[in-house]
Protein backbone atom coordinates (compact mmCIF):
# COMPACT_ATOMS: atom_id res chain seq x y z
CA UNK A 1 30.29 -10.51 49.82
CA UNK A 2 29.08 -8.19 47.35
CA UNK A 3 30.34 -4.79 46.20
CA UNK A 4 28.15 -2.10 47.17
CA UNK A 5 28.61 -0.94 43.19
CA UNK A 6 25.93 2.11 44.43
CA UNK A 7 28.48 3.36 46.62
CA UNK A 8 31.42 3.01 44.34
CA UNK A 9 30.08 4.92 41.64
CA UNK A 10 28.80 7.53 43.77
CA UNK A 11 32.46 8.22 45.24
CA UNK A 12 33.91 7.87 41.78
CA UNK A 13 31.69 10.68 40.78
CA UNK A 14 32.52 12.73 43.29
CA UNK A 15 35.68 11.84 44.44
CA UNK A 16 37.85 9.71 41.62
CA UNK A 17 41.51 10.22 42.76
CA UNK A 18 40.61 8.84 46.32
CA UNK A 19 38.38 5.91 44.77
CA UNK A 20 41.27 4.81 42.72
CA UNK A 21 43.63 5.59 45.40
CA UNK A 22 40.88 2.96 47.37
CA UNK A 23 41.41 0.76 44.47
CA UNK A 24 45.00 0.47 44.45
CA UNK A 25 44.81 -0.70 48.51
CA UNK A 26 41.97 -3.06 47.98
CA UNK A 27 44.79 -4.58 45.23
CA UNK A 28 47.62 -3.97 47.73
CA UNK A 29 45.40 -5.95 50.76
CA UNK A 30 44.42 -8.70 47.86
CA UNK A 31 48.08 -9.63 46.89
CA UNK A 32 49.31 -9.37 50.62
CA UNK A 33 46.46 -11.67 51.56
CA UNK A 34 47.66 -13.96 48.18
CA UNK A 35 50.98 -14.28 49.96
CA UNK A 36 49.42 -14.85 53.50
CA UNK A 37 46.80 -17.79 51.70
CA UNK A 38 49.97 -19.71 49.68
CA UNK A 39 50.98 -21.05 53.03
CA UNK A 40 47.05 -22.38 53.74
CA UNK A 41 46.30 -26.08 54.63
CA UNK A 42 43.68 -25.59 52.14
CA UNK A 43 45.79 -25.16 49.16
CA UNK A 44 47.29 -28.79 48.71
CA UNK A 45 43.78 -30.25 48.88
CA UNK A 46 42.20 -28.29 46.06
CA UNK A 47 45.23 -28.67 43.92
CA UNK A 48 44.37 -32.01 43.09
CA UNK A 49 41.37 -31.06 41.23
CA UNK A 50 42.73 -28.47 39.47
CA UNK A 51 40.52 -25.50 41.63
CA UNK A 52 43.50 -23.41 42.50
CA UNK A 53 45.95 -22.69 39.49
CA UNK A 54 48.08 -19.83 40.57
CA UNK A 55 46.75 -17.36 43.30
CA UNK A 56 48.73 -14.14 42.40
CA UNK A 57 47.02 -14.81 38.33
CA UNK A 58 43.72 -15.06 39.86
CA UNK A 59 44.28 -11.95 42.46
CA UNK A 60 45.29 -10.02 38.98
CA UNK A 61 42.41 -10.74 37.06
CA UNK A 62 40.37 -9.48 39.74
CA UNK A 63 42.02 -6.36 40.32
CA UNK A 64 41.85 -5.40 36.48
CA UNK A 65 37.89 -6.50 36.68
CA UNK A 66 37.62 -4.23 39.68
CA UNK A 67 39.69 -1.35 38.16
CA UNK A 68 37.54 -1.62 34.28
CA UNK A 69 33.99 -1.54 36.67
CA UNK A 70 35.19 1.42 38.37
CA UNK A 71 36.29 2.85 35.35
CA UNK A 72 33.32 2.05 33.58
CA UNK A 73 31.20 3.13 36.56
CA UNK A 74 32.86 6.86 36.03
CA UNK A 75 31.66 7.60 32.63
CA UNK A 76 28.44 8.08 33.55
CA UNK A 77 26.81 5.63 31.10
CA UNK A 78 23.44 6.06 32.10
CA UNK A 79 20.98 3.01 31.09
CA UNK A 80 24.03 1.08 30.00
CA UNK A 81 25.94 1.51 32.98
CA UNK A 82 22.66 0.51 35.04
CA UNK A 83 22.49 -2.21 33.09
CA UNK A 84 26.31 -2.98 33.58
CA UNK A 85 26.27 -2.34 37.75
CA UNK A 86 23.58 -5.03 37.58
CA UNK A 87 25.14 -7.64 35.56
CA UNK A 88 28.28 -6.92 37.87
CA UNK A 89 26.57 -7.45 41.16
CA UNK A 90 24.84 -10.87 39.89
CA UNK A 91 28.46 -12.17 38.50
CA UNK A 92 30.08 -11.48 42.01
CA UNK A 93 26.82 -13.08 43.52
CA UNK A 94 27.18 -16.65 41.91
CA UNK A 95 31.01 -16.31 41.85
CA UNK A 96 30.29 -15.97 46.06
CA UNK A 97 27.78 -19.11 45.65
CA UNK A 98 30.05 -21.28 43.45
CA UNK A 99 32.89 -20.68 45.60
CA UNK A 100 31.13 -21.12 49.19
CA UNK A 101 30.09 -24.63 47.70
CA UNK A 102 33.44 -25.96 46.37
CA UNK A 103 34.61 -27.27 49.63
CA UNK A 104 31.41 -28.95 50.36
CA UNK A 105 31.40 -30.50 47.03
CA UNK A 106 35.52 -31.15 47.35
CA UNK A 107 35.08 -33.18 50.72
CA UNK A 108 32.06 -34.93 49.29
CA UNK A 109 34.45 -36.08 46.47
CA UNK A 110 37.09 -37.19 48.98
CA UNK A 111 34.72 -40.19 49.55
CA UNK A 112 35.63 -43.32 48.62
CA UNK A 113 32.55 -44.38 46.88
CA UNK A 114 32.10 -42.63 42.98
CA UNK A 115 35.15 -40.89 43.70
CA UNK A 116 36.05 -40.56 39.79
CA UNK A 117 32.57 -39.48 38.62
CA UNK A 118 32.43 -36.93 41.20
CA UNK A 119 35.59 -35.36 40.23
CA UNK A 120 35.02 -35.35 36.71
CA UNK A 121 31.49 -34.00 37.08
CA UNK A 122 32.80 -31.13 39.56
CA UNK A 123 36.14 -30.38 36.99
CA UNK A 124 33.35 -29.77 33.99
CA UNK A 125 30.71 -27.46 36.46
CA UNK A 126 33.85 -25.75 37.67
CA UNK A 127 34.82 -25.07 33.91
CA UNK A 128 31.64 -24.21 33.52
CA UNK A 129 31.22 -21.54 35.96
CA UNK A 130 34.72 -20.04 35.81
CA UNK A 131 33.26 -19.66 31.72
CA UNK A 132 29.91 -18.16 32.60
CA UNK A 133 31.60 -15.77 35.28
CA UNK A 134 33.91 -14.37 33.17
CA UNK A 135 31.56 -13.15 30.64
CA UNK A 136 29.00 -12.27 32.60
CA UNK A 137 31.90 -9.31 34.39
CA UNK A 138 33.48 -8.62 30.56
């Protein structure tokens, strides 16, 4: 689900020690719900592949790409930080895509038949997209 990036910059503006205060509990909720995932069923069958390398890494990374938007969003950066806000909402768009497809893709792979080329195929998109993801946020 997307970030409503309107309504985050409009409470930074207005309000910044309660947005980062909001910031600091969507990190607190993320890690606690790290924890709660590292005992999922789901874990041992992506790890395989290679799609999960260490939750708590990939919870940090997006806490510190939350925390630069919102930081970023507070400057006020006019055409630029239009610009940004877009660019931001598109990047958590196909990260949502890419990552509501994986299992369908994973158990397609599970199959018998092609099982190699499938793998390989899905280890260079997921390269891929991880790539394109991260500098589409920086």
């Amino acid at each position: 689900m997307p970030l409503p990036l309107n309504d985050i910059t409009q409470a930074h503006r207005s309000r910044p020690e309660l947005t980062a205060r909001a910031v600091h509990q969507i990190q607190a909720c993320l890690w606690r719900n790290n924890r709660a995932d590292s005992t999922s069923d789901r874990k041992p069958c992506l790890q395989p592949l290679g799609l999960i390398s260490d939750h708590s890494e990939q919870v940090n990374e997006l806490c510190q790409s939350v925390q630069e938007h919102v930081e970023l969003l507070g400057c006020g950066a006019g055409p630029q930080g239009e610009v940004a806000v877009h660019q931001a909402e598109d990047a958590i768009q196909n990260a949502n895509f890419s990552l509501s497809i994986l299992p369908i893709l994973f158990e397609a792979g599970s199959s018998p038949s092609h099982h190699w080329q499938l793998q390989q195929k899905l280890e260079g998109l997921l390269g891929q997209v991880g790539e394109i993801c991260r500098q589409d946020i920086q």
